[in-house]
PDB file of N, CA and C in Angstrom:
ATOM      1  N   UNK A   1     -46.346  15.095   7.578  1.00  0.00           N
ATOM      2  CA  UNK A   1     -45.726  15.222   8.865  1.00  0.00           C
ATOM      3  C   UNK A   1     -46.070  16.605   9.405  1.00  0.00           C
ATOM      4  N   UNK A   2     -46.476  16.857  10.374  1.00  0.00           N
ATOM      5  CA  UNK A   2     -46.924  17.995  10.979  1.00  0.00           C
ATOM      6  C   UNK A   2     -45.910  18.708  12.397  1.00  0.00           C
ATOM      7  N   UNK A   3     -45.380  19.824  12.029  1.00  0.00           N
ATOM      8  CA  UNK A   3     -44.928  20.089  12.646  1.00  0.00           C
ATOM      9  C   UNK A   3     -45.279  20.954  13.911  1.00  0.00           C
ATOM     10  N   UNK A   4     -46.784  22.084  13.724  1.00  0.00           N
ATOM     11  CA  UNK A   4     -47.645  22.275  14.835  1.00  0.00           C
ATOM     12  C   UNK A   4     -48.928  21.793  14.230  1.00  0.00           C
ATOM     13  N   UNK A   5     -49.866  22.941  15.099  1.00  0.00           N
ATOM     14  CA  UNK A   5     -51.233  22.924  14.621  1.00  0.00           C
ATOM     15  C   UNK A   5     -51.309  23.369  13.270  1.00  0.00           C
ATOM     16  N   UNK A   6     -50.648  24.260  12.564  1.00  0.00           N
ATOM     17  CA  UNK A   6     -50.474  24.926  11.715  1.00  0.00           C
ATOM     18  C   UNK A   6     -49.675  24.752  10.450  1.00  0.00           C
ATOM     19  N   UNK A   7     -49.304  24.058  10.887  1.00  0.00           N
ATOM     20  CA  UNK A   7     -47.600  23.782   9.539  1.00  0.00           C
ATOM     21  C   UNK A   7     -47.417  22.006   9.829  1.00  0.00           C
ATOM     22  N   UNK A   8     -47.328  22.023   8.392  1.00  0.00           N
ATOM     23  CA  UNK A   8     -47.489  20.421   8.130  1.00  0.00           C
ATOM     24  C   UNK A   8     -46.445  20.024   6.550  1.00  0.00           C
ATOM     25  N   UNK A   9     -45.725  19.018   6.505  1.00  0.00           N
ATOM     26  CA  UNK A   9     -44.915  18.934   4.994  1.00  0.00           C
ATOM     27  C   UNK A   9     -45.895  17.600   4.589  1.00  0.00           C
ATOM     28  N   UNK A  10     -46.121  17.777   2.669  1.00  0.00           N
ATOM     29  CA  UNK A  10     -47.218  16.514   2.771  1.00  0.00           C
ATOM     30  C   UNK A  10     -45.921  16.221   1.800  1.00  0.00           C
ATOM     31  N   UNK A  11     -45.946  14.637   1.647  1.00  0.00           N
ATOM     32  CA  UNK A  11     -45.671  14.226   0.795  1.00  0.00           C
ATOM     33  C   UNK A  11     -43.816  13.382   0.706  1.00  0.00           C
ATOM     34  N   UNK A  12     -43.433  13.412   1.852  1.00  0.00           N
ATOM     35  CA  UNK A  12     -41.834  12.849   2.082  1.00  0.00           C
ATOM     36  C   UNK A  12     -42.236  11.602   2.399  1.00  0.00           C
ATOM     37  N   UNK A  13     -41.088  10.654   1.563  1.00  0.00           N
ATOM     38  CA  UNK A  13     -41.495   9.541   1.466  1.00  0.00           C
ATOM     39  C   UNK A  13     -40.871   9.024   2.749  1.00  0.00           C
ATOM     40  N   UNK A  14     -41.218   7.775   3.361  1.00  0.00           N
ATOM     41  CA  UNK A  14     -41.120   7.496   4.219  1.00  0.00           C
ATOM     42  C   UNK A  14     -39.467   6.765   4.811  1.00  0.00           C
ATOM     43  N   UNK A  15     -38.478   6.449   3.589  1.00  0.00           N
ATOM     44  CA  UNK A  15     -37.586   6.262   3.353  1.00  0.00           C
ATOM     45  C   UNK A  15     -36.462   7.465   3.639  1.00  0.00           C
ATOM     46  N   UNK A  16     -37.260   8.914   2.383  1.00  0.00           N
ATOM     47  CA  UNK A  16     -36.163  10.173   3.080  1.00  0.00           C
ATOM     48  C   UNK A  16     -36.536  10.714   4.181  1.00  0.00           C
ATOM     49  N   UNK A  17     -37.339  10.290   4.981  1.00  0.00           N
ATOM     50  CA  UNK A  17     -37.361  10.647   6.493  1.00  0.00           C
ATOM     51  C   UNK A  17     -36.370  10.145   7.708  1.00  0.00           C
ATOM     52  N   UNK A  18     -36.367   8.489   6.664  1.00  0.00           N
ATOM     53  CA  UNK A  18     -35.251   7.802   7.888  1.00  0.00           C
ATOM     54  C   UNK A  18     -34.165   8.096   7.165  1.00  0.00           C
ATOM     55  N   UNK A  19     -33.792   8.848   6.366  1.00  0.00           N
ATOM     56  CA  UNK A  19     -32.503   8.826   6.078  1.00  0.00           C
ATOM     57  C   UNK A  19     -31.192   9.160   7.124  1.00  0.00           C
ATOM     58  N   UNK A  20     -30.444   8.829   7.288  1.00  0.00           N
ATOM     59  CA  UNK A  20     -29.160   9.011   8.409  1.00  0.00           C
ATOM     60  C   UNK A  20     -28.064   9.611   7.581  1.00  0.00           C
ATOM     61  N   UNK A  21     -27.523  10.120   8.043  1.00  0.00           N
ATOM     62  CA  UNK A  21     -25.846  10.657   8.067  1.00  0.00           C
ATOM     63  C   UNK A  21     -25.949  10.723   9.177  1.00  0.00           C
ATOM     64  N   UNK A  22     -24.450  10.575  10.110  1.00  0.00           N
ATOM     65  CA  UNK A  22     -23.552  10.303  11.228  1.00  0.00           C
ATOM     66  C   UNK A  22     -24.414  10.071  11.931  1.00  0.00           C
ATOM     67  N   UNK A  23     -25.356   9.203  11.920  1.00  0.00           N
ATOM     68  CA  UNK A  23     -26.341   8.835  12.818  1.00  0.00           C
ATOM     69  C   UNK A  23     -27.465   9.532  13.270  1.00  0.00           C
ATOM     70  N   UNK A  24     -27.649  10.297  12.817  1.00  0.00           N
ATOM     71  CA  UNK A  24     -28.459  11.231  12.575  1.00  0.00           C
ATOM     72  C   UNK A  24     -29.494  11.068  11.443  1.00  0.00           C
ATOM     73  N   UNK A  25     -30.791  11.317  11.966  1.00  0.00           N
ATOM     74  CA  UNK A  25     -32.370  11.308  10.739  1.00  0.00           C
ATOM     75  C   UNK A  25     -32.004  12.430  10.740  1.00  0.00           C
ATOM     76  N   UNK A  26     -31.576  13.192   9.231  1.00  0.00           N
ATOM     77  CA  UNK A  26     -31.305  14.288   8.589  1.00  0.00           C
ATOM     78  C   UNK A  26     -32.686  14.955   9.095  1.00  0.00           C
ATOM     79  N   UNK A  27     -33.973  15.064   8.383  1.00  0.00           N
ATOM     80  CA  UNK A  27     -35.115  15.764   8.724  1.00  0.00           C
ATOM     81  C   UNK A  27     -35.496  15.748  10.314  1.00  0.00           C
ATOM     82  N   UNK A  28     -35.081  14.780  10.876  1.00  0.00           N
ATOM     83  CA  UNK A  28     -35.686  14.315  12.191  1.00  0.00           C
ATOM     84  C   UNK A  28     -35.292  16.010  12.916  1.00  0.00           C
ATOM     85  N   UNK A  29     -33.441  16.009  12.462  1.00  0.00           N
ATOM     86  CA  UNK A  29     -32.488  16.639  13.496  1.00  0.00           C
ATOM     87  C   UNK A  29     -33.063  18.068  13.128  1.00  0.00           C
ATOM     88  N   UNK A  30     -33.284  17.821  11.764  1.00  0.00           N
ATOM     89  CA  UNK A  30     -33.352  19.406  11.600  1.00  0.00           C
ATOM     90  C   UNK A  30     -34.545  20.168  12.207  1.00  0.00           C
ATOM     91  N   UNK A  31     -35.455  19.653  11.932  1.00  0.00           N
ATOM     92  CA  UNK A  31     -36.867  19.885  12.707  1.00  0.00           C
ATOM     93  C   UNK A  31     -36.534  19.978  14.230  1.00  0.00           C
ATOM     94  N   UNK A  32     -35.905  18.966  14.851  1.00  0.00           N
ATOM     95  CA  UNK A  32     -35.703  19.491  16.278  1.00  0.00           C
ATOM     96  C   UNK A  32     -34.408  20.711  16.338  1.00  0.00           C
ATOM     97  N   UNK A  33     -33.964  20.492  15.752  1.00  0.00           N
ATOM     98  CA  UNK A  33     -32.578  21.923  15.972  1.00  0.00           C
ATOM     99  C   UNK A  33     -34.014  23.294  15.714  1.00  0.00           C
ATOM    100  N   UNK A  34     -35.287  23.294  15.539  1.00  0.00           N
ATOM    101  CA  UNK A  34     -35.764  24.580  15.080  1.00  0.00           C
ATOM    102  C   UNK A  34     -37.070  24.668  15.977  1.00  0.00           C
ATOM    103  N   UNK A  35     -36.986  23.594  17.184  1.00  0.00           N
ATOM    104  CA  UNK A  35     -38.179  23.631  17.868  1.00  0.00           C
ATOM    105  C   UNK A  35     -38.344  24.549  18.942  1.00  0.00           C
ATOM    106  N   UNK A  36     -40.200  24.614  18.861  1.00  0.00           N
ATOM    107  CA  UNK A  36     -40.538  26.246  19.690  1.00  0.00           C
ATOM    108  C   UNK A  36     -40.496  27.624  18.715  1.00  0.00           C
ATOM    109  N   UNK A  37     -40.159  27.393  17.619  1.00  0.00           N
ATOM    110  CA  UNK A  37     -40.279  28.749  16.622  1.00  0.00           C
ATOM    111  C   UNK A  37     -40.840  28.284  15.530  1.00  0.00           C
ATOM    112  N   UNK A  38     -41.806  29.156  14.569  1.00  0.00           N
ATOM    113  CA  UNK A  38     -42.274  29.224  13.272  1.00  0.00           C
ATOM    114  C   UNK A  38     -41.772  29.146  12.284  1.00  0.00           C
ATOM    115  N   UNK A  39     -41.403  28.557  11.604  1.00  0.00           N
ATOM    116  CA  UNK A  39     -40.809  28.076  10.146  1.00  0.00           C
ATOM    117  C   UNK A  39     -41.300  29.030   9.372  1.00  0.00           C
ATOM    118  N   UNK A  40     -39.921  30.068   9.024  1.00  0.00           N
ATOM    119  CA  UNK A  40     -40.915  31.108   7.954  1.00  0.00           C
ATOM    120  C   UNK A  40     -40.430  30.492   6.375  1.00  0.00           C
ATOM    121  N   UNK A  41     -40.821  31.589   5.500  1.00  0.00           N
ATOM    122  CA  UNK A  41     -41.098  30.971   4.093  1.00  0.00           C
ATOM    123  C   UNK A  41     -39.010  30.450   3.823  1.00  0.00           C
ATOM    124  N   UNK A  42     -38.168  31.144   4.409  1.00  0.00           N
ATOM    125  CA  UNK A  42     -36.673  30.934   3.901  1.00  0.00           C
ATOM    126  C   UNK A  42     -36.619  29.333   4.714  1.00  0.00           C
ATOM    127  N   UNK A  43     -36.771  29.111   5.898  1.00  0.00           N
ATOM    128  CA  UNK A  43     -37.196  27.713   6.381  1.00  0.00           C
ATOM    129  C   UNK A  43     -37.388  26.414   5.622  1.00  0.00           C
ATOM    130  N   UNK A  44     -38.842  27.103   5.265  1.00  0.00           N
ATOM    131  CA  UNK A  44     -39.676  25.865   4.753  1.00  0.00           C
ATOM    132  C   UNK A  44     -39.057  26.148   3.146  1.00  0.00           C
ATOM    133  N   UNK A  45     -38.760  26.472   2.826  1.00  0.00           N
ATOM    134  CA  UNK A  45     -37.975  26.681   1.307  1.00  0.00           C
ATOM    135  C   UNK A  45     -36.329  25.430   1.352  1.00  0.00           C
ATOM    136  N   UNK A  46     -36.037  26.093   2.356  1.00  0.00           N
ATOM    137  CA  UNK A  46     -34.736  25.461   2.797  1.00  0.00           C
ATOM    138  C   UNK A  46     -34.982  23.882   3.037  1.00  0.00           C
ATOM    139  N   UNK A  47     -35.820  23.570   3.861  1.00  0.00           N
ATOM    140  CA  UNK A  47     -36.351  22.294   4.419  1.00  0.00           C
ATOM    141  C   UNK A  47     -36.922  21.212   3.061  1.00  0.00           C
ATOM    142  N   UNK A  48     -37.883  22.038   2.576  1.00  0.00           N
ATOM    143  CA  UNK A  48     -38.083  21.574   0.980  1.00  0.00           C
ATOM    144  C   UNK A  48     -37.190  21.034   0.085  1.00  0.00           C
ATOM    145  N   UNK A  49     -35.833  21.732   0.037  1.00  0.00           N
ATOM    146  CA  UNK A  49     -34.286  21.590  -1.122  1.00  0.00           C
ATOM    147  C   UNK A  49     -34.010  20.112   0.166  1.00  0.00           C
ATOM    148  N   UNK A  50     -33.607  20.628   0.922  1.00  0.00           N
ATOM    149  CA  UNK A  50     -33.287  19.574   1.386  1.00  0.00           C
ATOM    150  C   UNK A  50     -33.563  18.121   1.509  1.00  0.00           C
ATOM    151  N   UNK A  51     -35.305  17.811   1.531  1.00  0.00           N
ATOM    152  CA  UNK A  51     -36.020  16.685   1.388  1.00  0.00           C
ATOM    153  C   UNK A  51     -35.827  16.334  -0.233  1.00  0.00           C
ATOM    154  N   UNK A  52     -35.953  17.321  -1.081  1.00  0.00           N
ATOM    155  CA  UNK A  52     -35.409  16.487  -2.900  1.00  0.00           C
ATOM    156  C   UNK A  52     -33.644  16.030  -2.711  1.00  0.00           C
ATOM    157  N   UNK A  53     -32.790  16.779  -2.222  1.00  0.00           N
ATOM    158  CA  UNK A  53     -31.381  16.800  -2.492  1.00  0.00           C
ATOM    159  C   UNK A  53     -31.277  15.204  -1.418  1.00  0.00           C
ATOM    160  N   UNK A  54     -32.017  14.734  -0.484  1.00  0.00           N
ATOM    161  CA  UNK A  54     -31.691  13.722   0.302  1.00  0.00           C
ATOM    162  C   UNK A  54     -32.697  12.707  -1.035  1.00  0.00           C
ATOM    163  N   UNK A  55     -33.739  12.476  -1.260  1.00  0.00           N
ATOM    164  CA  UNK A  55     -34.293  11.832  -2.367  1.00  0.00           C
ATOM    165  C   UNK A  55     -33.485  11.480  -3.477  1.00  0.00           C
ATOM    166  N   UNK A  56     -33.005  12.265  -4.061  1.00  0.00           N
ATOM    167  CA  UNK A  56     -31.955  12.157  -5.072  1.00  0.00           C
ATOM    168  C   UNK A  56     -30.978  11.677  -4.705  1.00  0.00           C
ATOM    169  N   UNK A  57     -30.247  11.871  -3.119  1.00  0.00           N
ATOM    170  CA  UNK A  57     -29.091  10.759  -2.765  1.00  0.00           C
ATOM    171  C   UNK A  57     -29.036   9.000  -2.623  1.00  0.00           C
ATOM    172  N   UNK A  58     -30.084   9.295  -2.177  1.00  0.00           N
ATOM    173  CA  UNK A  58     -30.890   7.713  -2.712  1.00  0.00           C
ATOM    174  C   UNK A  58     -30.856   7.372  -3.735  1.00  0.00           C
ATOM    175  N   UNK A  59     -31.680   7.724  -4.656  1.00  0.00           N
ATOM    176  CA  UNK A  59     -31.603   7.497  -5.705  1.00  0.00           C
ATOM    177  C   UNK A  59     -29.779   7.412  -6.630  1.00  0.00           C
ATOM    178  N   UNK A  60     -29.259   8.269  -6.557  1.00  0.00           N
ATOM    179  CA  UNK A  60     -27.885   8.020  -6.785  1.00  0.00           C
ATOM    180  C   UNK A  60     -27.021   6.918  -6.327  1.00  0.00           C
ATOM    181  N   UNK A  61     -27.708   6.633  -5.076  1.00  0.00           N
ATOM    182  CA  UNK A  61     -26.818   5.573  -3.806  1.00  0.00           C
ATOM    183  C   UNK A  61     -27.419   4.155  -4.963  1.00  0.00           C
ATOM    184  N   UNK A  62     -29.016   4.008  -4.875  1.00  0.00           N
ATOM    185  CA  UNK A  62     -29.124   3.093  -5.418  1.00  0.00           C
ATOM    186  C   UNK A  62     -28.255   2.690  -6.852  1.00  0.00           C
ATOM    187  N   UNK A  63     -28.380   3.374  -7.817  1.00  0.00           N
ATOM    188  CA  UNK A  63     -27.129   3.677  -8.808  1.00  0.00           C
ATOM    189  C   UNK A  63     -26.250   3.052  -8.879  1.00  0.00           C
ATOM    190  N   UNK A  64     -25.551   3.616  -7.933  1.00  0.00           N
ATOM    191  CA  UNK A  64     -24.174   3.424  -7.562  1.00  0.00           C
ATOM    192  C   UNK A  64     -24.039   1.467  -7.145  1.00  0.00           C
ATOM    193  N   UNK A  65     -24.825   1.569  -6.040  1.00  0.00           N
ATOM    194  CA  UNK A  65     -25.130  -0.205  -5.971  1.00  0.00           C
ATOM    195  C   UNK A  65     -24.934  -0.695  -7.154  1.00  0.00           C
ATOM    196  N   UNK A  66     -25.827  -0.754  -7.916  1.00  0.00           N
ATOM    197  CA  UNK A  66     -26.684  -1.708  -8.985  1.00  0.00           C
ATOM    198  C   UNK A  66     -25.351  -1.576  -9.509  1.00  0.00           C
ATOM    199  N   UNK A  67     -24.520  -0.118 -10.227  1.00  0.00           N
ATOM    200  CA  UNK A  67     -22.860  -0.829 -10.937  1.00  0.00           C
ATOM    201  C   UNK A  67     -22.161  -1.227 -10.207  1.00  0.00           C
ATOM    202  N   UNK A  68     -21.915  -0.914  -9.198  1.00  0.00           N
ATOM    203  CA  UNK A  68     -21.044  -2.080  -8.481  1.00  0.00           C
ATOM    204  C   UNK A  68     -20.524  -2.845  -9.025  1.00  0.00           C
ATOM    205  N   UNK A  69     -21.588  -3.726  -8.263  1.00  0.00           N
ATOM    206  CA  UNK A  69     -21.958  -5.301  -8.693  1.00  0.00           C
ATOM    207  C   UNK A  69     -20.771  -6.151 -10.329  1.00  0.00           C
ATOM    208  N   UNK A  70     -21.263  -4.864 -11.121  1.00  0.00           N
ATOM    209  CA  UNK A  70     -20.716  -5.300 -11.981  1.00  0.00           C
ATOM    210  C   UNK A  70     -19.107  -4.611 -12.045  1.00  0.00           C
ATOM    211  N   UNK A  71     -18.848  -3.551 -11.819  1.00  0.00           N
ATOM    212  CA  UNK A  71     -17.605  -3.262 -11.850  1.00  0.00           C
ATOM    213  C   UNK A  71     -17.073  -4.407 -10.633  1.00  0.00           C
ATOM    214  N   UNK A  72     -17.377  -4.516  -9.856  1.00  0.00           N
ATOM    215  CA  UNK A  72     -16.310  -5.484  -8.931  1.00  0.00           C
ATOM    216  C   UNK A  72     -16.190  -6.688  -9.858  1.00  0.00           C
ATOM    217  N   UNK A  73     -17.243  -7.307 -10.698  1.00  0.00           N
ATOM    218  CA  UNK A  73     -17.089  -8.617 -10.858  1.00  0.00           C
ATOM    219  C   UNK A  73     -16.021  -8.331 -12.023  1.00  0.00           C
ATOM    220  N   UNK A  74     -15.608  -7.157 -12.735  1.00  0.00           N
ATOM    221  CA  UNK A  74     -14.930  -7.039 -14.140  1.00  0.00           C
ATOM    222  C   UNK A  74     -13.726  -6.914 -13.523  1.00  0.00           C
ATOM    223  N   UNK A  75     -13.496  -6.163 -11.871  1.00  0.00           N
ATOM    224  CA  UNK A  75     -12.511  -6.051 -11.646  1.00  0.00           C
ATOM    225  C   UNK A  75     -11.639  -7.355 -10.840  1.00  0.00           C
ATOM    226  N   UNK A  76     -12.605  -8.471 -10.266  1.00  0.00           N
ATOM    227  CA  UNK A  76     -11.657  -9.487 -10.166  1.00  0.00           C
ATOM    228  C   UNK A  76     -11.494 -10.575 -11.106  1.00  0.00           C
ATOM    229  N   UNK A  77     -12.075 -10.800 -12.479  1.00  0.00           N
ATOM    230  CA  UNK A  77     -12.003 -11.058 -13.506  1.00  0.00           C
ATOM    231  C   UNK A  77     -10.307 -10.504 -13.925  1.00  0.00           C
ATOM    232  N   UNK A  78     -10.221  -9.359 -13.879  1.00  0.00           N
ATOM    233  CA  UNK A  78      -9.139  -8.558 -14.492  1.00  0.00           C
ATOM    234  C   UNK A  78      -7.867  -9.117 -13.489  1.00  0.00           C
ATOM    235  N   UNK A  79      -8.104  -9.021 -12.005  1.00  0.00           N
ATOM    236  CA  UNK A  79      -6.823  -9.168 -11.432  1.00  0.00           C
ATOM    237  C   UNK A  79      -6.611 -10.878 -11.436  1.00  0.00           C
ATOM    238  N   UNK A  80      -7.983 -11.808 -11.565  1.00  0.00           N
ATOM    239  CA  UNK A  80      -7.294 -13.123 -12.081  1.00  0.00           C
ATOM    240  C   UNK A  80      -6.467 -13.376 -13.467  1.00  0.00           C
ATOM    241  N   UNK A  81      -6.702 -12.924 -14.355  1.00  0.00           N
ATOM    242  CA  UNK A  81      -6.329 -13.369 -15.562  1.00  0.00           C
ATOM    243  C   UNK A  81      -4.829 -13.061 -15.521  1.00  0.00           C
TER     244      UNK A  81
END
């Protein structure tokens, strides 16, 4: 994704790009909250944590799904019996 002629992030998957909170593309917003100025190294450092820490929420989210599934089914098991 390229942000000028000059500055470019390789490698965000195409998933933590669309990621949302409050309706909001987390990377989308942030990149525009910083437009018209140069991304210095505390920036692009910052921007970086941020693209793993949203990756990893995924990944956790998925997680979290997959037990579910099974805790709900143990838990209306439990409140029939």
């Amino acid at each position: 994704m390229y942000i000028n002629e000059t500055q470019h992030f390789e490698g965000v998957e195409p998933e933590v790009w669309a990621y949302q909170i409050g309706g909001y593309q987390v990377l989308d917003k942030w990149l525009k909250d910083r437009k018209g100025r140069t991304l210095n190294l505390d920036d692009i450092t910052h921007y970086c944590r941020v693209v793993t820490a949203l990756a990893k929420t995924i990944e956790i989210q998925r997680e979290i799904d997959t037990l579910y599934f099974g805790i709900e089914k143990d838990i209306l098991t439990i409140q029939q019996a």
